[in-house]
Protein backbone atom coordinates (compact mmCIF):
# COMPACT_ATOMS: atom_id res chain seq x y z
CA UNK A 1 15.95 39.44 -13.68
CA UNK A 2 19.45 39.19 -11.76
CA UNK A 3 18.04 40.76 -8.53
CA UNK A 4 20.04 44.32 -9.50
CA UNK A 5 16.93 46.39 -9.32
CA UNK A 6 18.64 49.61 -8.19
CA UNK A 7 20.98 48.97 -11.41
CA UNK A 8 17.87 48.36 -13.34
CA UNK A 9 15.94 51.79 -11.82
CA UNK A 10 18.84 53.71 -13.05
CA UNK A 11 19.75 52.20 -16.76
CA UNK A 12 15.58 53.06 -17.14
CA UNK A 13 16.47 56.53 -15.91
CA UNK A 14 19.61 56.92 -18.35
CA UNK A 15 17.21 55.32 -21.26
CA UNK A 16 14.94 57.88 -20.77
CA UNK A 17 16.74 60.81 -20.39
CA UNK A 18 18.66 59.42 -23.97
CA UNK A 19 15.44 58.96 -25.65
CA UNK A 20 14.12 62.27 -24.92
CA UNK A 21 17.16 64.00 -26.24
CA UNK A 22 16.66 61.63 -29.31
CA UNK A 23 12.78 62.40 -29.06
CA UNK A 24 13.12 58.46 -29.07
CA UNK A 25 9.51 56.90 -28.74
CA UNK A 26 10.81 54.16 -26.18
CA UNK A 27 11.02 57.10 -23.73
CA UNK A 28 7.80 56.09 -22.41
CA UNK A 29 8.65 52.64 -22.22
CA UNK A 30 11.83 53.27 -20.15
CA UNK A 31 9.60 55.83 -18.01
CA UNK A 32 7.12 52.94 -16.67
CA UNK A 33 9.93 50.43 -16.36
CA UNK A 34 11.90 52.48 -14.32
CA UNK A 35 8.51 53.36 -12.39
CA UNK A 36 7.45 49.74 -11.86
CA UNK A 37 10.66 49.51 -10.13
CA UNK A 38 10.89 52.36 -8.08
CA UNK A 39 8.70 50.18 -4.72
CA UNK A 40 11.38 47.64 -5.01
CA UNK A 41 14.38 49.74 -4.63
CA UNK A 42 16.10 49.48 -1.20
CA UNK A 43 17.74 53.07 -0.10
CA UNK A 44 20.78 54.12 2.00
CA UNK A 45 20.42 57.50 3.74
CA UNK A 46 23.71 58.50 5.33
CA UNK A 47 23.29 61.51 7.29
CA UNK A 48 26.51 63.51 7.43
CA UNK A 49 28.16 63.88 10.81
CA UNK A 50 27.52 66.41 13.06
CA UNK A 51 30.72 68.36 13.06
CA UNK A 52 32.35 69.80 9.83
CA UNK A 53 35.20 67.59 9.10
CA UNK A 54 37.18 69.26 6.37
CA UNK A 55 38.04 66.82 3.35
CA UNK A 56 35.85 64.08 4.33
CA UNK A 57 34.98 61.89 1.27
CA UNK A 58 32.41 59.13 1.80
CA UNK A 59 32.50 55.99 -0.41
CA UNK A 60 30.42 52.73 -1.04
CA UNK A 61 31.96 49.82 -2.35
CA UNK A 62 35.02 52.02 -3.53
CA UNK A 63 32.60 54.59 -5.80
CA UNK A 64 32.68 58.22 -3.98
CA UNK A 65 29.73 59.57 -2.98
CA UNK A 66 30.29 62.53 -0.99
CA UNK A 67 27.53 64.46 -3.40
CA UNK A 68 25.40 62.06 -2.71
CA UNK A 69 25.61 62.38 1.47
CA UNK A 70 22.16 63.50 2.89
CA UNK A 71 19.71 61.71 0.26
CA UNK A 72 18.38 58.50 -0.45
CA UNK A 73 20.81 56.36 -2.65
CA UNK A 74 18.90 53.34 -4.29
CA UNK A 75 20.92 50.05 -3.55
CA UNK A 76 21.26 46.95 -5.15
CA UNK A 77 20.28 43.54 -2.31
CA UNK A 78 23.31 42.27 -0.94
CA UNK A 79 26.43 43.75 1.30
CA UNK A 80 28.09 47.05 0.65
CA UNK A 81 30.95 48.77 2.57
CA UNK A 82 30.43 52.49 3.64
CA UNK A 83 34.18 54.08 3.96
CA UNK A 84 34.22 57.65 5.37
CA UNK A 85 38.29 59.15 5.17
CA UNK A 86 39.56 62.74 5.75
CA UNK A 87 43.13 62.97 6.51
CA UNK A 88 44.69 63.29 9.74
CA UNK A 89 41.68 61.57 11.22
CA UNK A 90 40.89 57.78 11.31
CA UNK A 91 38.63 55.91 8.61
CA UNK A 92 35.24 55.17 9.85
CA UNK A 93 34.17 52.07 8.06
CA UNK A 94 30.57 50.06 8.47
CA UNK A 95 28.90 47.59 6.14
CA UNK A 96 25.02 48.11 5.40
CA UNK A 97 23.27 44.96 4.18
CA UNK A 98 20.02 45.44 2.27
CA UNK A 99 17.60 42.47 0.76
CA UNK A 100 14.02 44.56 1.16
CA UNK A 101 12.52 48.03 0.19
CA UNK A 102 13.20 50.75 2.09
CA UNK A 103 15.31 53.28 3.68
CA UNK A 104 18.39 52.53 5.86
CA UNK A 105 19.40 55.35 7.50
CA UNK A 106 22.88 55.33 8.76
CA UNK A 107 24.50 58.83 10.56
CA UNK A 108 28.51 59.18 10.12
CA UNK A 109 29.63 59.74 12.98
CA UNK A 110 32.49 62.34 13.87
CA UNK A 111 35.31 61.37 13.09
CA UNK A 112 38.19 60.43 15.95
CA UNK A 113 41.37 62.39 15.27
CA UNK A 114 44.57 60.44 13.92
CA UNK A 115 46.78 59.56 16.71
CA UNK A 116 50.44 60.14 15.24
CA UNK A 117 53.11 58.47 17.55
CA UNK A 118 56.19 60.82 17.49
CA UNK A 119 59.25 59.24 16.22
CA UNK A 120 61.56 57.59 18.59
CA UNK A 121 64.11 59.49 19.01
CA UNK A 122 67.53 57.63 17.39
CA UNK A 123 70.15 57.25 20.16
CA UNK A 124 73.37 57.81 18.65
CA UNK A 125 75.12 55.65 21.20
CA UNK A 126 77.58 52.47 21.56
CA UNK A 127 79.14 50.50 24.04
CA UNK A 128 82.64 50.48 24.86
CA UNK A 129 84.90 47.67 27.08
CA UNK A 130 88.15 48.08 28.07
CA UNK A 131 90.42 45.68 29.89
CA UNK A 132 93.84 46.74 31.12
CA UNK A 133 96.12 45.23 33.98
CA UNK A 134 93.97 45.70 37.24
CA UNK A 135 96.37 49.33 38.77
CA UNK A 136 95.85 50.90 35.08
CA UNK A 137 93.83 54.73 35.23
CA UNK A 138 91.32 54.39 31.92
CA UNK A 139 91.19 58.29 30.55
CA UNK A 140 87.77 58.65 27.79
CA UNK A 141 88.01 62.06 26.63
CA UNK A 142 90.76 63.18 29.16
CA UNK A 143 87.89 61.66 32.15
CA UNK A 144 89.33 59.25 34.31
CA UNK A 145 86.65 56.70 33.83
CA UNK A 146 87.88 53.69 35.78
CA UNK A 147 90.79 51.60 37.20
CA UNK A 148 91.34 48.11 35.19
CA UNK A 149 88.48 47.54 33.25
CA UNK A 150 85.64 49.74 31.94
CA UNK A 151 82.21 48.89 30.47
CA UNK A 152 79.62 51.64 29.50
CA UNK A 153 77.56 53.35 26.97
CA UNK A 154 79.04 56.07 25.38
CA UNK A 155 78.23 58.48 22.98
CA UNK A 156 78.91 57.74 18.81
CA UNK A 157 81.63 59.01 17.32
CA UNK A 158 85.12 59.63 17.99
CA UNK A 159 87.26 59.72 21.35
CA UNK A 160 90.33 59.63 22.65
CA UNK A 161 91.59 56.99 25.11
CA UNK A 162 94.22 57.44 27.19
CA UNK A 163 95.55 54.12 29.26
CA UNK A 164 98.06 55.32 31.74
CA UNK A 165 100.12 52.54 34.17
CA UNK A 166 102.75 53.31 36.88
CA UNK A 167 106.30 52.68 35.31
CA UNK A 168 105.17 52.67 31.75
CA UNK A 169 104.44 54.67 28.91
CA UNK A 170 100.69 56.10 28.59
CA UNK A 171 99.23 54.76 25.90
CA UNK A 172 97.06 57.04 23.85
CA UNK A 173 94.81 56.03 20.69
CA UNK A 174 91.62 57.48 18.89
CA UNK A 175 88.97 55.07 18.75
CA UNK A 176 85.41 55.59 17.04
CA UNK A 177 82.08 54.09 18.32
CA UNK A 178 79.14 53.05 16.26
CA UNK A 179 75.74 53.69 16.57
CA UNK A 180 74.43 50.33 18.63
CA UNK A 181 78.23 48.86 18.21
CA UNK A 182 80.75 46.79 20.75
């Protein structure tokens, strides 16, 4: 009465298979019901694809129905999503809308591999400024780097700076640079 007449076909199936295992005289009742029925039913037929695509599950409004691929499943009227996943490959998804009897055939297609991005590789790297008077030799890892000032990206991690000026003492410190830091 609600318009679920696939629903309907398959309590009357389950009613009679129950009755004959109960030897149940309805059985005959549920038998024509579920016969009467049977012109009204709308049917998906989803034709597997044409390449073996190992662990590929096929599912209709969430329920799996792999088993079911290559027959005629009775549908209730209305929308119902079709959602073919297999890992490493992408999900094919498609919505089949039924209202009259008959078959809709649908044919899942192959599958298009999963494109996996590789990671990005981290760059363990920082930047490091120095300022000095303008006749001071910069020394970054016992490199003369510049004269003055220096500005560049350098590797994380520690190093030794060495700041050396004409009549004065050479300065000499460790300093450590964070990933991405100043």
């Amino acid at each position: 009465k609600i318009g679920r007449t696939a629903t309907a076909w398959a309590e009357f199936n389950d009613a009679v298979e129950l009755a004959h295992k109960l030897a149940d005289p309805r059985e005959d009742l549920a038998k024509r019901r579920a016969a009467a029925l049977e012109p009204k039913l709308a049917k998906l037929h989803l034709a597997p694809p044409k390449q073996l695509i190992p662990g590929l599950a096929v599912k209709r409004d969430g329920a799996d129905i792999t088993m079911l691929v290559g027959t005629d499943i009775p549908l209730d009227p209305g929308d119902h999503e079709i959602v073919a996943p297999a890992a490493g490959y992408q999900d094919w998804t498609k919505t089949v809308s039924t209202s009259a009897p008959g078959v809709v055939a649908i044919a899942i297609p192959v599958l298009d591999k999963q494109v996996v991005e590789p990671p990005k590789p981290v760059v363990h790297e920082g930047t490091r400024k120095i300022t000095t008077l303008p006749n001071t030799e910069i020394l970054l890892d016992s490199q003369r780097v510049a004269t003055g000032s220096y500005e560049a990206k350098i590797k994380s991690g520690g190093h030794t700076l060495r700041v050396v000026a004409g009549g004065m003492r050479p300065y000499q410190s460790e300093i450590v640079v964070g990933d991405d830091e100043t």
